[in-house]
PDB file of N, CA and C in Angstrom:
ATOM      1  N   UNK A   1      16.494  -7.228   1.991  1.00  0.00           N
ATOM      2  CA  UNK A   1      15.570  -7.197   3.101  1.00  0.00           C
ATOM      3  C   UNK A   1      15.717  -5.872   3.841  1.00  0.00           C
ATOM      4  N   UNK A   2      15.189  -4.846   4.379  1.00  0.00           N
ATOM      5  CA  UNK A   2      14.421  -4.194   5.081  1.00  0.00           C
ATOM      6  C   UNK A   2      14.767  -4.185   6.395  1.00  0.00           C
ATOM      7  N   UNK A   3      15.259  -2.821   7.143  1.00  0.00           N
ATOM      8  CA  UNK A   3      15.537  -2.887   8.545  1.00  0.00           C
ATOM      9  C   UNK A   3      14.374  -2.771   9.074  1.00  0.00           C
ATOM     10  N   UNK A   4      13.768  -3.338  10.173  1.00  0.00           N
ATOM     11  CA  UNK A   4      12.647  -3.528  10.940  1.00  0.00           C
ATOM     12  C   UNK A   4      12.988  -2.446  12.755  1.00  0.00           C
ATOM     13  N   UNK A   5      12.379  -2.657  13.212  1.00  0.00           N
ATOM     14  CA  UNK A   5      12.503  -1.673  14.675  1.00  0.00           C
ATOM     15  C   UNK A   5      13.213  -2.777  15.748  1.00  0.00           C
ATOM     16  N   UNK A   6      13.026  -3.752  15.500  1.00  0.00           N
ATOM     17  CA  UNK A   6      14.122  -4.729  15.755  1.00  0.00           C
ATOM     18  C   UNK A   6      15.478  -4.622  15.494  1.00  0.00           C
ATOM     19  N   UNK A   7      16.081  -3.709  14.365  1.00  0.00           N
ATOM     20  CA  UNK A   7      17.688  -3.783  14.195  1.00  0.00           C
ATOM     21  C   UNK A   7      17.755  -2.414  14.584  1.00  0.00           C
ATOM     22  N   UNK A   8      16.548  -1.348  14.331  1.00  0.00           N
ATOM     23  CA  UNK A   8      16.961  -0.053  14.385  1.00  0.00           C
ATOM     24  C   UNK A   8      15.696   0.291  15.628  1.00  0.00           C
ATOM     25  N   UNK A   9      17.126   1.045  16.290  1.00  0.00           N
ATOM     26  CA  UNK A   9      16.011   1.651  18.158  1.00  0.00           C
ATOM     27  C   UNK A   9      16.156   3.163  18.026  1.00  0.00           C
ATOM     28  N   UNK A  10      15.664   3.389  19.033  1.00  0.00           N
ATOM     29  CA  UNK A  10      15.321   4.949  19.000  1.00  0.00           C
ATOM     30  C   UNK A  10      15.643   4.848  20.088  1.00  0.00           C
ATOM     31  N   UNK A  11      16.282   6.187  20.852  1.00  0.00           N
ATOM     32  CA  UNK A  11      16.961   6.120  22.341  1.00  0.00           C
ATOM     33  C   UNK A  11      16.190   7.761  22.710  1.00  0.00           C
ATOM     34  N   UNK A  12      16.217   7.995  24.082  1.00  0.00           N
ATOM     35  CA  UNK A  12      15.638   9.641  24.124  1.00  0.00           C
ATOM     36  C   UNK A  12      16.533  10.640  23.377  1.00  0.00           C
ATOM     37  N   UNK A  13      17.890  10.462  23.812  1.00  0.00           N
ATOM     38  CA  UNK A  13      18.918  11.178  22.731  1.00  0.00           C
ATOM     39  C   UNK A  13      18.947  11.276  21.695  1.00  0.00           C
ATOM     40  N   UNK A  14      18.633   9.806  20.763  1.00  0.00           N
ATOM     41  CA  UNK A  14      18.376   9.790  19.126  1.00  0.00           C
ATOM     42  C   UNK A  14      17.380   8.991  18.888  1.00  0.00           C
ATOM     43  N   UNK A  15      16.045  10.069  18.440  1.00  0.00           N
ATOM     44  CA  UNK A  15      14.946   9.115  18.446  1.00  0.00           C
ATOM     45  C   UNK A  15      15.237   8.106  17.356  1.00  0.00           C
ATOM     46  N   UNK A  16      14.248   7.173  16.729  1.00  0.00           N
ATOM     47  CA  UNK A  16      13.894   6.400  15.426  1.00  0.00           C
ATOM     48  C   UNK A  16      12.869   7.425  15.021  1.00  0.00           C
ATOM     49  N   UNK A  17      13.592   7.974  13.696  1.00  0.00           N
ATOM     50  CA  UNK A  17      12.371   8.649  12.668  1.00  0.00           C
ATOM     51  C   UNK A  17      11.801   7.684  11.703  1.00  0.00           C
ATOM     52  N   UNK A  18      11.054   7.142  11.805  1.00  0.00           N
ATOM     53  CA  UNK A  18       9.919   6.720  10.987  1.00  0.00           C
ATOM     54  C   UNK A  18       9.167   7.318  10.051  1.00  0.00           C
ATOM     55  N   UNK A  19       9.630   6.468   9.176  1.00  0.00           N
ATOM     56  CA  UNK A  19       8.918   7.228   7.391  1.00  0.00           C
ATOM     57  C   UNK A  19       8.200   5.998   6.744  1.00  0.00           C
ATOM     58  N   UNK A  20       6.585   6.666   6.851  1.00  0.00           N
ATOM     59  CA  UNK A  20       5.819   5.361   6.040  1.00  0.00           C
ATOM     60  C   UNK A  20       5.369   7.059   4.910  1.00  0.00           C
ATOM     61  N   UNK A  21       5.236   6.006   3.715  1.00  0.00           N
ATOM     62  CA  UNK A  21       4.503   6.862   2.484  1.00  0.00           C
ATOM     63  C   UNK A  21       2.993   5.943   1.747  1.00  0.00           C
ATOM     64  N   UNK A  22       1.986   6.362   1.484  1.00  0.00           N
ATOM     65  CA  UNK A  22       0.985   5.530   1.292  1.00  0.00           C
ATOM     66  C   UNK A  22       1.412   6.024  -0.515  1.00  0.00           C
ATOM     67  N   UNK A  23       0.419   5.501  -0.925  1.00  0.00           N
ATOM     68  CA  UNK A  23       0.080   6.041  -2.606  1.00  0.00           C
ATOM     69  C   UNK A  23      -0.262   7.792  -2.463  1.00  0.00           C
ATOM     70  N   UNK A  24      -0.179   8.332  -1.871  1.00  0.00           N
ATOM     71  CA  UNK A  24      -0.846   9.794  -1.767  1.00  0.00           C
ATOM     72  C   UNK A  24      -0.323  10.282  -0.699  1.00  0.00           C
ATOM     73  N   UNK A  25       0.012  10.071   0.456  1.00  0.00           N
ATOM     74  CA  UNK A  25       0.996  10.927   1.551  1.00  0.00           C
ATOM     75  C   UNK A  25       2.112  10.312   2.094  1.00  0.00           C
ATOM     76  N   UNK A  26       2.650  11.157   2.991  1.00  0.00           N
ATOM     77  CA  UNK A  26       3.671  10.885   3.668  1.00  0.00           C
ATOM     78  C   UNK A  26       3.573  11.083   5.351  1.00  0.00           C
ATOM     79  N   UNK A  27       3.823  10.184   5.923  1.00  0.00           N
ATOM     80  CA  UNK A  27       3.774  10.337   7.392  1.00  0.00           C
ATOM     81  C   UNK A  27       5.198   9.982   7.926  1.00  0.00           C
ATOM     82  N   UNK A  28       5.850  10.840   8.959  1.00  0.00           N
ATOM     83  CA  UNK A  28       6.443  10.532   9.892  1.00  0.00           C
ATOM     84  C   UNK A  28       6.638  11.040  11.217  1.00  0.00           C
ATOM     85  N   UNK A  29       7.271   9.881  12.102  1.00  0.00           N
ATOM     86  CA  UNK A  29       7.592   9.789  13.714  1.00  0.00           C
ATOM     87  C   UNK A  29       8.902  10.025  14.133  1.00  0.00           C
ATOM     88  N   UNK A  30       8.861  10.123  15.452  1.00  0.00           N
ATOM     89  CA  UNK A  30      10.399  10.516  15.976  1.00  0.00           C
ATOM     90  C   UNK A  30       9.783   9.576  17.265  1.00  0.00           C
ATOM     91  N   UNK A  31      10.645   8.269  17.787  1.00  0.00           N
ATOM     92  CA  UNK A  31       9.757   7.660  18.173  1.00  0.00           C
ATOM     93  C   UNK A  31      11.178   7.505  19.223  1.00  0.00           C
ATOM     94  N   UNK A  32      10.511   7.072  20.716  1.00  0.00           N
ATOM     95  CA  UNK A  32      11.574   6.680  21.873  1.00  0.00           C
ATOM     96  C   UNK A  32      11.373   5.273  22.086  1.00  0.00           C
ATOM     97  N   UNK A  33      12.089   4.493  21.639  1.00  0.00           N
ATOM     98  CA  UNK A  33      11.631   3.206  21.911  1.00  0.00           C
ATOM     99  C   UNK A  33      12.220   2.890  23.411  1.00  0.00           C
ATOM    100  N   UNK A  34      12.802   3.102  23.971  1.00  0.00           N
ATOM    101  CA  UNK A  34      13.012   3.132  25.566  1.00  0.00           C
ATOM    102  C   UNK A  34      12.151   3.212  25.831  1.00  0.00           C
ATOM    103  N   UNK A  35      11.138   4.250  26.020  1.00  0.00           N
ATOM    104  CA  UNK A  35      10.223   4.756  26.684  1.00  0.00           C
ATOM    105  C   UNK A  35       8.905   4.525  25.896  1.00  0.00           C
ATOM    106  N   UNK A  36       9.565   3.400  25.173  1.00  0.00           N
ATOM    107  CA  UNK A  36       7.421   3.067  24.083  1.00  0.00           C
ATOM    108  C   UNK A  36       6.631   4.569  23.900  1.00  0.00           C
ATOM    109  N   UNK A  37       7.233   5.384  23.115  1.00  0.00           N
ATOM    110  CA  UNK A  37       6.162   6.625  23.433  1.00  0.00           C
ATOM    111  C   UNK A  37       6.720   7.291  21.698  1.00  0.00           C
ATOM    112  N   UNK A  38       5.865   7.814  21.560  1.00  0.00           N
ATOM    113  CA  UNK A  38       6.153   9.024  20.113  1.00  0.00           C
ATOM    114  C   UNK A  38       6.267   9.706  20.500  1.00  0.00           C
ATOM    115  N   UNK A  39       7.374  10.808  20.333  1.00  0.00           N
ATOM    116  CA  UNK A  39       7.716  12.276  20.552  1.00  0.00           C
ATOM    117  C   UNK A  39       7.244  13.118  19.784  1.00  0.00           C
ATOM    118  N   UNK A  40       7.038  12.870  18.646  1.00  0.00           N
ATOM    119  CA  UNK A  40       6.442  13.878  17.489  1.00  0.00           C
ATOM    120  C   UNK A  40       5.874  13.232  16.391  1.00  0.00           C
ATOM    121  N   UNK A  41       5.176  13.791  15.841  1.00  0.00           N
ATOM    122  CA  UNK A  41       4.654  13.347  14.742  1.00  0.00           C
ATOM    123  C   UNK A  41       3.790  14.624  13.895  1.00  0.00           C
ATOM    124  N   UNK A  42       4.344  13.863  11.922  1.00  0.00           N
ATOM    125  CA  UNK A  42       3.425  14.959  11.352  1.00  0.00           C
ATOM    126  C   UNK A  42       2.419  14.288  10.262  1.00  0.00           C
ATOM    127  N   UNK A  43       2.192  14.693   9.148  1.00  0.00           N
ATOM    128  CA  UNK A  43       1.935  13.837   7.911  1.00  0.00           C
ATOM    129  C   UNK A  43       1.588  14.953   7.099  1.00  0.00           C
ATOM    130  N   UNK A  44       1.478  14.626   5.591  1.00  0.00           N
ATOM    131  CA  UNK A  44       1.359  15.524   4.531  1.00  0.00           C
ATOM    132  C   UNK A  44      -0.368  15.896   4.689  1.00  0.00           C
ATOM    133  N   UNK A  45      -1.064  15.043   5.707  1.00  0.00           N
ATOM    134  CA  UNK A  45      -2.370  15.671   5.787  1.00  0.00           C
ATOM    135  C   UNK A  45      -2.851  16.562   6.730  1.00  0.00           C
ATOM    136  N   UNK A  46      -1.314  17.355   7.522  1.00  0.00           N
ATOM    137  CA  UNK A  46      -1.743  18.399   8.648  1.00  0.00           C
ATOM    138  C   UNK A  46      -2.483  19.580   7.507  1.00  0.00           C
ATOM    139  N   UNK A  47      -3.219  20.782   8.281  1.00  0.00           N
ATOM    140  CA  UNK A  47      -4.125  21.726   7.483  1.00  0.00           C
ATOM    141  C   UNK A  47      -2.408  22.740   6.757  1.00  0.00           C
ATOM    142  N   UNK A  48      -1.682  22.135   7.228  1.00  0.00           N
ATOM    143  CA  UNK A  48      -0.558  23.435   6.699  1.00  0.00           C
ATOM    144  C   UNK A  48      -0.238  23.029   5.066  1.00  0.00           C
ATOM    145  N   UNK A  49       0.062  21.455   4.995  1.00  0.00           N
ATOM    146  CA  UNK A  49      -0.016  20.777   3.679  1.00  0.00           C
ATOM    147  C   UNK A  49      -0.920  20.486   2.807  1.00  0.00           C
ATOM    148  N   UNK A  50      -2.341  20.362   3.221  1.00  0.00           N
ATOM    149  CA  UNK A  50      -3.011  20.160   2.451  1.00  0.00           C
ATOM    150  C   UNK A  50      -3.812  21.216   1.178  1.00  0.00           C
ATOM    151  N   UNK A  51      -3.425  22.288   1.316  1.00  0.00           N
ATOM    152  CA  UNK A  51      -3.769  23.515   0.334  1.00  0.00           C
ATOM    153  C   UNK A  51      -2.823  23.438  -0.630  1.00  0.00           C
ATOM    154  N   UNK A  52      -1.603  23.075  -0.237  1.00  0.00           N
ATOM    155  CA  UNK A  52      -0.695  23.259  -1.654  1.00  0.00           C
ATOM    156  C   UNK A  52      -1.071  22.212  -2.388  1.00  0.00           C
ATOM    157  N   UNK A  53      -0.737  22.814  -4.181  1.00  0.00           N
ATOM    158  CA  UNK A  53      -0.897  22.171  -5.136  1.00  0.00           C
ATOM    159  C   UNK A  53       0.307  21.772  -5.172  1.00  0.00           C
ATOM    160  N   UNK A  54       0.829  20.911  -4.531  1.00  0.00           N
ATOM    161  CA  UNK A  54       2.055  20.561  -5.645  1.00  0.00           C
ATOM    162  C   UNK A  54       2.407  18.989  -5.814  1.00  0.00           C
ATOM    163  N   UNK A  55       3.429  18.408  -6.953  1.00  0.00           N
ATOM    164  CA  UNK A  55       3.528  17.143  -6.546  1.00  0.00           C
ATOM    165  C   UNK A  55       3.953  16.038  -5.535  1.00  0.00           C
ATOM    166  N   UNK A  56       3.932  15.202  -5.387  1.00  0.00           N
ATOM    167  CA  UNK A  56       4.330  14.220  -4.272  1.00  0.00           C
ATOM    168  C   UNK A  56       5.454  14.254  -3.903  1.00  0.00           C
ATOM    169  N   UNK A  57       6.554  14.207  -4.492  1.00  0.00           N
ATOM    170  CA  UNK A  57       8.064  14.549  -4.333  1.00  0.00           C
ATOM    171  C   UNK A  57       8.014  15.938  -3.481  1.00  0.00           C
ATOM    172  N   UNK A  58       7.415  17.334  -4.010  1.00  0.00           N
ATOM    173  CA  UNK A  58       7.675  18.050  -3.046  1.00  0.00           C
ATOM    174  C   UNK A  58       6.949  18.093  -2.245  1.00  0.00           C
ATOM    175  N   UNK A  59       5.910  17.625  -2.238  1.00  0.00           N
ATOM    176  CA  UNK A  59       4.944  17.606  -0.623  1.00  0.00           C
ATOM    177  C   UNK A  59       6.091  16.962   0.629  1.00  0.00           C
ATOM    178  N   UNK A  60       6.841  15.545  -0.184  1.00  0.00           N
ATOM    179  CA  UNK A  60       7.411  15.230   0.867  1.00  0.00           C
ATOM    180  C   UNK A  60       8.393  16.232   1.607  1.00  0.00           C
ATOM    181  N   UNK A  61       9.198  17.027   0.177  1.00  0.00           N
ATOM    182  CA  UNK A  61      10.293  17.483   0.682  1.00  0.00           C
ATOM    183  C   UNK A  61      10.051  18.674   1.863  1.00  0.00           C
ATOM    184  N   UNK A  62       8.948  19.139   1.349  1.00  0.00           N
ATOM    185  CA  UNK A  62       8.035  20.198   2.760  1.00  0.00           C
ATOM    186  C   UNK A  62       7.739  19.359   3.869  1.00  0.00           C
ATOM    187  N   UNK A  63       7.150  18.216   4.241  1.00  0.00           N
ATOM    188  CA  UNK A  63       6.982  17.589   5.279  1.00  0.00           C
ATOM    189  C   UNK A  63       8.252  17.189   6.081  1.00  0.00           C
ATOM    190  N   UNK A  64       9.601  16.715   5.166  1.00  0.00           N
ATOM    191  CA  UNK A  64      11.194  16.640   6.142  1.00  0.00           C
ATOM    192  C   UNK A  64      11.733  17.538   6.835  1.00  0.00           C
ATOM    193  N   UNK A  65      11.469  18.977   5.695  1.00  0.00           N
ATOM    194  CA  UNK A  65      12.016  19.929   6.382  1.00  0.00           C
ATOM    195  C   UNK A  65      11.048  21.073   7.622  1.00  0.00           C
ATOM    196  N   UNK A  66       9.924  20.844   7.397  1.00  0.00           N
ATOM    197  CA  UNK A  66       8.882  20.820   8.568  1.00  0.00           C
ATOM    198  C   UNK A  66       9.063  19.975  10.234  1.00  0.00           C
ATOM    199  N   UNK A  67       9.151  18.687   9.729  1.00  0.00           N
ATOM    200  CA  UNK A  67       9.564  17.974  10.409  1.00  0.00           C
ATOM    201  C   UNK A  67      10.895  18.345  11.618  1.00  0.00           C
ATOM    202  N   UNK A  68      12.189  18.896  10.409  1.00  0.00           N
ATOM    203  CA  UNK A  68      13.445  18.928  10.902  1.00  0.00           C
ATOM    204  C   UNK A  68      13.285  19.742  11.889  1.00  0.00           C
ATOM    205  N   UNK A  69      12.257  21.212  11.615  1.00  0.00           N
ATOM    206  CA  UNK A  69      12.545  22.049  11.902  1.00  0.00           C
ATOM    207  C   UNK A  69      11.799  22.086  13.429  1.00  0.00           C
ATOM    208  N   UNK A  70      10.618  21.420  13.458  1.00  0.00           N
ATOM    209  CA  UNK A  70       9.507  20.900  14.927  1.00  0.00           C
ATOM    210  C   UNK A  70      10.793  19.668  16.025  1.00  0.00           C
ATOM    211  N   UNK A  71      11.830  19.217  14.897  1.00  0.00           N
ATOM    212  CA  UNK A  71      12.324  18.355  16.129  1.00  0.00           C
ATOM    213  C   UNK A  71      13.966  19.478  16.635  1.00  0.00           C
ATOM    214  N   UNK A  72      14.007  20.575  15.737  1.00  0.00           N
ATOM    215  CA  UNK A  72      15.170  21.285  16.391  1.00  0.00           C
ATOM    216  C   UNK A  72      14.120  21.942  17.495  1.00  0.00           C
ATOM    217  N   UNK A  73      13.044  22.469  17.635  1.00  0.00           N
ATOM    218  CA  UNK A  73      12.184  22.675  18.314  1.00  0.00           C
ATOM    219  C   UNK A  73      12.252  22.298  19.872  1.00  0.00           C
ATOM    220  N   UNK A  74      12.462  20.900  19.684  1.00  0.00           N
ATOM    221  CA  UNK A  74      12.237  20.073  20.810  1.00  0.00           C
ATOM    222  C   UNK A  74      13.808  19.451  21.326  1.00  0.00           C
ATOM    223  N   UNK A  75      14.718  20.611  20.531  1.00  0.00           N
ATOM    224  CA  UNK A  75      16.121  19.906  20.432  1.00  0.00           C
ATOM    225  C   UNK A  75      16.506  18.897  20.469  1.00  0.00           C
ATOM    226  N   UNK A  76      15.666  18.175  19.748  1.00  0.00           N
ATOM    227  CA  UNK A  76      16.462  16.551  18.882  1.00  0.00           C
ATOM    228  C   UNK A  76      17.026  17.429  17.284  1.00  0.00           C
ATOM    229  N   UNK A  77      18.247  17.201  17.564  1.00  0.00           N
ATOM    230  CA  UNK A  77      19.133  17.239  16.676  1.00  0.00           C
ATOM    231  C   UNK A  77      19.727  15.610  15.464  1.00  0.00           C
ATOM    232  N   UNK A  78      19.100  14.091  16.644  1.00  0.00           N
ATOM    233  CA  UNK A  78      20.517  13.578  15.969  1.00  0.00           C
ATOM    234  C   UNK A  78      19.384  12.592  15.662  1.00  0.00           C
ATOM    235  N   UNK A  79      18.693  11.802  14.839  1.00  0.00           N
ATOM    236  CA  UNK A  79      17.879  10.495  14.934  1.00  0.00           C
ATOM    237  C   UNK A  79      18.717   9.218  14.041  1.00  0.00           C
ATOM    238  N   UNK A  80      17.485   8.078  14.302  1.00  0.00           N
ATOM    239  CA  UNK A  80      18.059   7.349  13.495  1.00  0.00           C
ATOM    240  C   UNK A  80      16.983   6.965  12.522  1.00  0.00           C
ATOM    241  N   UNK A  81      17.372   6.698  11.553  1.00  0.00           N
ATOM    242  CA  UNK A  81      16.507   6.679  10.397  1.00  0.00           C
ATOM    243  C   UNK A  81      15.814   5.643   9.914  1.00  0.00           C
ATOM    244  N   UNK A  82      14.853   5.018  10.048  1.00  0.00           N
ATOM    245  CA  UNK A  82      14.069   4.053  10.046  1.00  0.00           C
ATOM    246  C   UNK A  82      13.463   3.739   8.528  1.00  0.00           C
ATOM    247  N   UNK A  83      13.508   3.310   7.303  1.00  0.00           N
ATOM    248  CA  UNK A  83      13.186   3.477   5.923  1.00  0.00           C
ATOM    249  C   UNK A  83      11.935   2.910   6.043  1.00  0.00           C
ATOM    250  N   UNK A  84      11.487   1.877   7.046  1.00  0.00           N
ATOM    251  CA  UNK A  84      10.434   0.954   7.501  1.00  0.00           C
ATOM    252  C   UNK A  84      10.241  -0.087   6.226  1.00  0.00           C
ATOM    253  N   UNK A  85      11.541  -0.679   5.955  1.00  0.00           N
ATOM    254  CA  UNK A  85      11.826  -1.409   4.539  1.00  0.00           C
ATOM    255  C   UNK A  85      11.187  -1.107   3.495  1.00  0.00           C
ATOM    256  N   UNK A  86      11.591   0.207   2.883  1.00  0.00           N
ATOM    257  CA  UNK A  86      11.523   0.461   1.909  1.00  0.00           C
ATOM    258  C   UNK A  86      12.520   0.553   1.435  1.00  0.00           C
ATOM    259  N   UNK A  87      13.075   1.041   0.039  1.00  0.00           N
ATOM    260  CA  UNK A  87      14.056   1.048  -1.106  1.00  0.00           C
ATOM    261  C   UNK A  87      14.627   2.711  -0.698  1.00  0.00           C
ATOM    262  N   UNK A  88      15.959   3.460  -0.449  1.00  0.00           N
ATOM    263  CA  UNK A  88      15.788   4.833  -0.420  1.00  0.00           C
ATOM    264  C   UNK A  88      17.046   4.936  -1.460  1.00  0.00           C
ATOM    265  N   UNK A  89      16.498   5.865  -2.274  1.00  0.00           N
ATOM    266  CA  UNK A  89      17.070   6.460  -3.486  1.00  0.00           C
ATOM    267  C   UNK A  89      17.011   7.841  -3.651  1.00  0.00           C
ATOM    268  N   UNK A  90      17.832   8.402  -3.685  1.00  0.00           N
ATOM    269  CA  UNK A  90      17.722   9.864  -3.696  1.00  0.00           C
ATOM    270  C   UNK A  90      16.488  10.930  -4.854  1.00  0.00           C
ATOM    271  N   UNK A  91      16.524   9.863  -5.842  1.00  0.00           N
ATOM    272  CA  UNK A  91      15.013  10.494  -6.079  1.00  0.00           C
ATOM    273  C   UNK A  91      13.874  10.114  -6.276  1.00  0.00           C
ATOM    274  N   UNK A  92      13.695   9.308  -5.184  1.00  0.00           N
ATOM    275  CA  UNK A  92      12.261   8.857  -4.803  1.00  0.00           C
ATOM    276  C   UNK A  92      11.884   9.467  -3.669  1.00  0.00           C
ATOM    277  N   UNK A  93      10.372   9.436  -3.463  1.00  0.00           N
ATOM    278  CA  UNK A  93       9.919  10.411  -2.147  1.00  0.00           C
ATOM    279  C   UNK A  93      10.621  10.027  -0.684  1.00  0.00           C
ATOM    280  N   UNK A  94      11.456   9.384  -0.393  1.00  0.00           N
ATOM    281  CA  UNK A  94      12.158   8.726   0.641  1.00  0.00           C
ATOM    282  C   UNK A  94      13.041   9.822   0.751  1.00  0.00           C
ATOM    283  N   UNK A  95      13.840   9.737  -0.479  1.00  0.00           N
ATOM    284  CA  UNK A  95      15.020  10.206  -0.441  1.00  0.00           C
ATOM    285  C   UNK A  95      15.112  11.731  -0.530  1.00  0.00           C
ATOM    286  N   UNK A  96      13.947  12.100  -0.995  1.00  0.00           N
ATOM    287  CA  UNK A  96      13.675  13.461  -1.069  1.00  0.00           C
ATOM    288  C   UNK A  96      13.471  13.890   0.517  1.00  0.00           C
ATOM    289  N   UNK A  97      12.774  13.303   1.227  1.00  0.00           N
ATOM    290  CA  UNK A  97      12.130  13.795   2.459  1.00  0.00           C
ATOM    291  C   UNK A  97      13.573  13.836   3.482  1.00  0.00           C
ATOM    292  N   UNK A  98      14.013  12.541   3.259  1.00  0.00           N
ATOM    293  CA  UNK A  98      15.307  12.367   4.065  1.00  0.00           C
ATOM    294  C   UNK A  98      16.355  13.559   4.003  1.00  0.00           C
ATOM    295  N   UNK A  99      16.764  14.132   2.405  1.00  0.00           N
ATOM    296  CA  UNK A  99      17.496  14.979   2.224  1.00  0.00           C
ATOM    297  C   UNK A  99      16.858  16.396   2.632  1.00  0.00           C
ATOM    298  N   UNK A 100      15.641  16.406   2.904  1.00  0.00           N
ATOM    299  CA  UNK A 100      14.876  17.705   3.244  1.00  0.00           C
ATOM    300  C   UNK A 100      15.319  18.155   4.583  1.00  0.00           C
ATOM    301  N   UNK A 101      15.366  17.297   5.379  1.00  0.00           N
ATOM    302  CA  UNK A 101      15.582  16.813   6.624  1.00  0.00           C
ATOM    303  C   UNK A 101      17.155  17.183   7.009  1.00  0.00           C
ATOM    304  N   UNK A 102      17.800  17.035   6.058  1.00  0.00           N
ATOM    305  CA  UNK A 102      19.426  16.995   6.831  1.00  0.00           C
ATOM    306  C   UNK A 102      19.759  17.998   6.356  1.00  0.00           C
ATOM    307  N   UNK A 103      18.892  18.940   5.423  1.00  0.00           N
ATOM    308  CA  UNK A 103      18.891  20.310   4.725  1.00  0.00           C
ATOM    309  C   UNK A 103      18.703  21.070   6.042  1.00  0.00           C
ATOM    310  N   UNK A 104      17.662  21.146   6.421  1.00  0.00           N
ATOM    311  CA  UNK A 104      16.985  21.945   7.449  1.00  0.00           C
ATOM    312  C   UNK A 104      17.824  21.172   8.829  1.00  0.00           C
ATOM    313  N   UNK A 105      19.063  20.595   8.710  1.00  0.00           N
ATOM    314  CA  UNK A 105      19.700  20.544  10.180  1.00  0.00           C
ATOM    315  C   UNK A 105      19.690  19.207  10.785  1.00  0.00           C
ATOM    316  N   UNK A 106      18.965  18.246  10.977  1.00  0.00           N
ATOM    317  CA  UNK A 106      18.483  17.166  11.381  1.00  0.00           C
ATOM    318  C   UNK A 106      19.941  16.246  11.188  1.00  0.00           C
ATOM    319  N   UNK A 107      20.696  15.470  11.853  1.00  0.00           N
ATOM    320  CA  UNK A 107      21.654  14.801  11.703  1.00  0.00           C
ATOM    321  C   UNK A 107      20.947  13.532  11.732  1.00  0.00           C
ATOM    322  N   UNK A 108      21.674  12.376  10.438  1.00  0.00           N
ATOM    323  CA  UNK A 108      21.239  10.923  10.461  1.00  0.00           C
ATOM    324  C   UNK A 108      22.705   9.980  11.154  1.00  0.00           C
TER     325      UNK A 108
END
């Protein structure tokens, strides 16, 4: 079973990053659940991603480390990682994005 936003919170200090993937993109949040509010957000369909040709695995891995790099931005350094019950395996698009992410700095 699947951690839900019920076991896993997001605090202003360490948001909840939220990772949903459809059949074709990837979206994620940095979310304050204290404060009910999204701090950031991107998806593989901003105009910066959508020109590249490449496959799904690396679209994601460009969207984590994009990501990492908009929340050192905003100096969130530390989140918590939300899979939104999915399966994460290091080489599936989860696990790719996740590791993109702690590449480019992002602490889980």
């Amino acid at each position: 079973m699947g951690t839900s936003k019920k076991t896993v919170r997001g605090t202003p200090a360490r948001p909840r990053m939220v990772v949903y993937r459809s059949l074709k993109n990837v979206y994620i949040q940095a979310v304050d659940d204290e404060a009910g509010r999204t701090i950031l957000s991107l998806s593989s369909l901003a105009p910066a991603f959508r020109e590249k040709e490449v496959s799904k695995k690396e679209l994601s891995k460009l969207v984590g480390a994009e990501f990492a790099r908009l929340c050192l931005a905003k100096s969130i350094t530390r989140v918590v990682f939300d899979r939104n019950g999915r399966v994460y395996q290091k080489e599936n698009r989860l696990g790719v994005l996740a590791d993109a992410a702690r590449e480019a700095g992002l602490q889980f």
